[in-house]
Protein backbone atom coordinates (compact mmCIF):
# COMPACT_ATOMS: atom_id res chain seq x y z
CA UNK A 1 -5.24 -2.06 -2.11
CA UNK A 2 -7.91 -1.55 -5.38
CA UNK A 3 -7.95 -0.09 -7.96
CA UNK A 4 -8.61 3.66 -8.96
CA UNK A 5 -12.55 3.98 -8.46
CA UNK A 6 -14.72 5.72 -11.63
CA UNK A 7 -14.01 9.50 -11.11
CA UNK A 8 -12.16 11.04 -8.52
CA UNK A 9 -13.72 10.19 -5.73
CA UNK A 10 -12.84 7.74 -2.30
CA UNK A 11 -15.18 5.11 -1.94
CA UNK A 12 -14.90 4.77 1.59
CA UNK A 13 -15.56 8.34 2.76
CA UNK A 14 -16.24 10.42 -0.93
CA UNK A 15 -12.84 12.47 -0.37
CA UNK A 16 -11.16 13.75 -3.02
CA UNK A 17 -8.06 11.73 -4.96
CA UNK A 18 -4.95 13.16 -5.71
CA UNK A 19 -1.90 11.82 -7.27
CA UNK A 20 1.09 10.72 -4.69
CA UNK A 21 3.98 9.05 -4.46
CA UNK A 22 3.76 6.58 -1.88
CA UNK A 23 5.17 3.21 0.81
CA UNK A 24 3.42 0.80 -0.61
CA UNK A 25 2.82 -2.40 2.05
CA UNK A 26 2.16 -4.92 -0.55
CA UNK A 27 0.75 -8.74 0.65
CA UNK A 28 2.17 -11.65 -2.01
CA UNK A 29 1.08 -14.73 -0.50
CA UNK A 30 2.28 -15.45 3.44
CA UNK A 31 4.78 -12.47 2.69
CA UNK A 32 4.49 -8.75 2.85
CA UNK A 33 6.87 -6.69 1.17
CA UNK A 34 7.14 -2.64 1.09
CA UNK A 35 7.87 -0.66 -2.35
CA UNK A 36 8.80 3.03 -2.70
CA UNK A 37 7.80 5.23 -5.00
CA UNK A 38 4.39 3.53 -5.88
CA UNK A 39 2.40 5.71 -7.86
CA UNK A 40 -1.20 5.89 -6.59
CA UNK A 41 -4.28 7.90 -5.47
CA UNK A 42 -4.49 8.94 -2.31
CA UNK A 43 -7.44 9.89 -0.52
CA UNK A 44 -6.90 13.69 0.88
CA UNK A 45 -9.56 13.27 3.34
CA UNK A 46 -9.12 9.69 5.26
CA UNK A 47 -5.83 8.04 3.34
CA UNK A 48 -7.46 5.31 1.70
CA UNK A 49 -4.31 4.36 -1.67
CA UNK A 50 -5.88 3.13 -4.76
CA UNK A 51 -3.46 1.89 -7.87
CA UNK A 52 -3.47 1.95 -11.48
CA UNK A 53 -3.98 -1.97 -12.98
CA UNK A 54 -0.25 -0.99 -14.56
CA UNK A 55 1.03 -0.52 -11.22
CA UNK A 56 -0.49 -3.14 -9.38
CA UNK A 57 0.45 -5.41 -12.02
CA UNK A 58 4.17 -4.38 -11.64
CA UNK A 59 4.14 -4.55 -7.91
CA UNK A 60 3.00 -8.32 -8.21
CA UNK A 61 6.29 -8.50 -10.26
CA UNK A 62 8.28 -7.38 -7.77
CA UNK A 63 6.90 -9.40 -5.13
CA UNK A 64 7.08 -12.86 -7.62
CA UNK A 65 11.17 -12.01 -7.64
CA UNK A 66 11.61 -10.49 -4.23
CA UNK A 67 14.87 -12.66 -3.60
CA UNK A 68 16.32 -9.75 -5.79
CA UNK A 69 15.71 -7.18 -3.14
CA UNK A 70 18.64 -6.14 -1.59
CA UNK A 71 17.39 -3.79 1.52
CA UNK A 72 15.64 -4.45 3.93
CA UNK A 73 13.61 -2.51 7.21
CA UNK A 74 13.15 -3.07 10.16
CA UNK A 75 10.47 -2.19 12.89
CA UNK A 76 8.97 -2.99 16.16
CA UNK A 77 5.76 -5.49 16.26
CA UNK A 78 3.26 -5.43 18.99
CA UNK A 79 0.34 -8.28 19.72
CA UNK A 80 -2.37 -6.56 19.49
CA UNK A 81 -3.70 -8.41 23.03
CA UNK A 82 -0.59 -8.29 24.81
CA UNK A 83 -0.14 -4.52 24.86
CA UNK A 84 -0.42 -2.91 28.30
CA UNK A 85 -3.18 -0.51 28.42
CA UNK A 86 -2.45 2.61 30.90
């Protein structure tokens, strides 16, 4: 996660930003929590998510009081070495 680069342009592969709503996975110490809605700018070419200082700001927020989140998700985990390949 960074911040919104100068202009609108990826700095991993020079796509073009646009404005989304978005899953955020968000990393707060040993923990990783996931927040809808996140405004950001998304790369249209590759994906890369870049966020306002505002928003990242108020997603460290949520993280510092996750006890107050009241869903949860879940999904399947793989190790990557333990995978068969075919």
């Amino acid at each position: 996660m960074t911040s919104k680069p100068a202009g609108n342009t990826c700095e991993v592969c020079a796509g073009e930003l646009e404005e989304r709503r978005v899953l955020a996975r968000f990393r707060y110490g040993r923990e990783t929590i996931y927040i809808e809605n996140v405004p950001a700018w998304v790369c249209k070419r590759c994906g890369e998510q870049y966020y306002d200082a505002p928003v990242y700001k108020r997603m460290e927020e949520i993280a510092r009081h996750r006890e107050q989140i009241r869903r949860s998700i879940s999904f399947p985990l793989a190790e990557f070495d333990l995978v068969p390949t075919p």
